[in-house]
Protein backbone atom coordinates (compact mmCIF):
# COMPACT_ATOMS: atom_id res chain seq x y z
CA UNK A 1 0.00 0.00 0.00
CA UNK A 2 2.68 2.41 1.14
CA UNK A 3 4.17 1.53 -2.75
CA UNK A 4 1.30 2.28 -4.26
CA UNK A 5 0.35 5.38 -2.49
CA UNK A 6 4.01 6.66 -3.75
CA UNK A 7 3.81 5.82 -7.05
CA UNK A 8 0.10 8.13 -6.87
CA UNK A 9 2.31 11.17 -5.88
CA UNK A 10 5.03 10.85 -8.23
CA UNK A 11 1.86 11.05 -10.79
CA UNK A 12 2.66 7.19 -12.15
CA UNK A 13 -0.07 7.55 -15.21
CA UNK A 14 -0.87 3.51 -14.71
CA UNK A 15 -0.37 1.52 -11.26
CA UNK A 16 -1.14 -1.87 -10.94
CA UNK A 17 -1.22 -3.12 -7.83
CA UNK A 18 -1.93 -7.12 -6.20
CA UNK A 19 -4.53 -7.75 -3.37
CA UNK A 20 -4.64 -11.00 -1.23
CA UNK A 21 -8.44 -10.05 -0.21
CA UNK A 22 -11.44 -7.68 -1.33
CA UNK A 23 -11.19 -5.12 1.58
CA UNK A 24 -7.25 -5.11 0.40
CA UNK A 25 -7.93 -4.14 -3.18
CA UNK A 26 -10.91 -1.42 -2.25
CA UNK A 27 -7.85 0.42 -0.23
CA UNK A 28 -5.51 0.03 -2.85
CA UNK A 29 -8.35 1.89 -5.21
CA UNK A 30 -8.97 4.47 -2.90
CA UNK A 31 -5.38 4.80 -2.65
CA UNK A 32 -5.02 5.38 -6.35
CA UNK A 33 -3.84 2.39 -7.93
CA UNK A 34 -5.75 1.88 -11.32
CA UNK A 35 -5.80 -2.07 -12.04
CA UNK A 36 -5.97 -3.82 -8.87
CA UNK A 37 -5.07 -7.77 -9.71
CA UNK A 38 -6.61 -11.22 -7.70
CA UNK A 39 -4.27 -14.03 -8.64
CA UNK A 40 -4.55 -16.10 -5.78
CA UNK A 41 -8.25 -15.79 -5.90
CA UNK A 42 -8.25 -16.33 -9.99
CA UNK A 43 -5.92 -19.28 -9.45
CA UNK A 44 -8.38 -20.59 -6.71
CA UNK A 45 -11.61 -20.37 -9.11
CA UNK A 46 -9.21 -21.90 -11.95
CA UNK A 47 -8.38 -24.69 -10.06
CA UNK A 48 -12.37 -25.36 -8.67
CA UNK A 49 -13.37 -25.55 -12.56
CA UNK A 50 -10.63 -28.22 -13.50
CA UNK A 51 -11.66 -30.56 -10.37
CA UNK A 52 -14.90 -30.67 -11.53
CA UNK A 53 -13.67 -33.17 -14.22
CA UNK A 54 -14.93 -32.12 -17.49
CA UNK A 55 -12.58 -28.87 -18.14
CA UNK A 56 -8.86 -29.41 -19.86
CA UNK A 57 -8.34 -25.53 -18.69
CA UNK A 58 -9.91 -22.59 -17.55
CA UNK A 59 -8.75 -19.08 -18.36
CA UNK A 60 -11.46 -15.86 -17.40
CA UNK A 61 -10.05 -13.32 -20.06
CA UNK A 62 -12.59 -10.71 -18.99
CA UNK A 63 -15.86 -10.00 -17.27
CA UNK A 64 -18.12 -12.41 -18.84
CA UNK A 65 -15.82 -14.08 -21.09
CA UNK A 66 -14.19 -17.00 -20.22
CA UNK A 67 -11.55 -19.53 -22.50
CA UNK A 68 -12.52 -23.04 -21.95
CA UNK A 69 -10.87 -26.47 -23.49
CA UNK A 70 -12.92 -29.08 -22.24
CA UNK A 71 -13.15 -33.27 -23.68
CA UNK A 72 -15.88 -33.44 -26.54
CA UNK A 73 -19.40 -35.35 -25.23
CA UNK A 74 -19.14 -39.17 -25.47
CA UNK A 75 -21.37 -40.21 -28.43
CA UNK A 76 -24.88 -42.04 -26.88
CA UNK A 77 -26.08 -45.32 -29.37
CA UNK A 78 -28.89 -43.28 -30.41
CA UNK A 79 -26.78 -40.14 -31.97
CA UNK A 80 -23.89 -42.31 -33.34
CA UNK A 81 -25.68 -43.41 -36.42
CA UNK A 82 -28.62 -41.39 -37.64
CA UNK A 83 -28.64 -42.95 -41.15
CA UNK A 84 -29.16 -46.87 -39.65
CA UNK A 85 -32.10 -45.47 -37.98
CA UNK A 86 -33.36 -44.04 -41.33
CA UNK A 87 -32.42 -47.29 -43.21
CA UNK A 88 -34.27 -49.71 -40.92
CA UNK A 89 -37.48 -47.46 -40.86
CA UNK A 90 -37.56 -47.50 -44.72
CA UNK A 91 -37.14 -51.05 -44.42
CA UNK A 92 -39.84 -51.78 -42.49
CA UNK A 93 -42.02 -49.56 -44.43
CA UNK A 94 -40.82 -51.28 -48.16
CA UNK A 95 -41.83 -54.81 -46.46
CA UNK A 96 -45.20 -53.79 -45.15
């Protein structure tokens, strides 16, 4: 904070500063610092989404967008083969 609060009164024109909690990076804006970072909290949220099993990786880019590389579906019996479905209905109707 003390860093940050010098950096204001040399008139730094962009100050980026790292928090380790929410009530730490509201002082550091009041203090002046323009992009207050989160990576221990980011890094915690990352980390919940890849337990979970279906996500490769997680990456939040921005408010609202998010980078995801996750395993395609597995493939039920009924959507692997559309055309065999298709086939044995018109040859059921041919035979009637």
């Amino acid at each position: 904070m003390l860093i940050t609060g010098n950096l204001v009164d040399m008139g730094t024109p962009q100050i980026w500063a790292k928090a380790i909690s929410a009530e730490h990076g509201r002082i550091l804006q009041r203090i002046g610092a323009h992009h207050v970072v989160f990576p221990e909290s980011d890094a915690g949220a990352r980390v919940a989404h890849l337990v979970s099993g279906k996500l490769l990786d997680y990456i939040e880019v921005e408010n609202g967008f998010t980078i995801v590389k996750m395993r395609p579906p597995r493939e039920s019996r009924a959507s692997r083969s559309p055309s065999r479905r298709c086939a044995s209905a018109t040859a059921s109707r041919s035979s009637a």
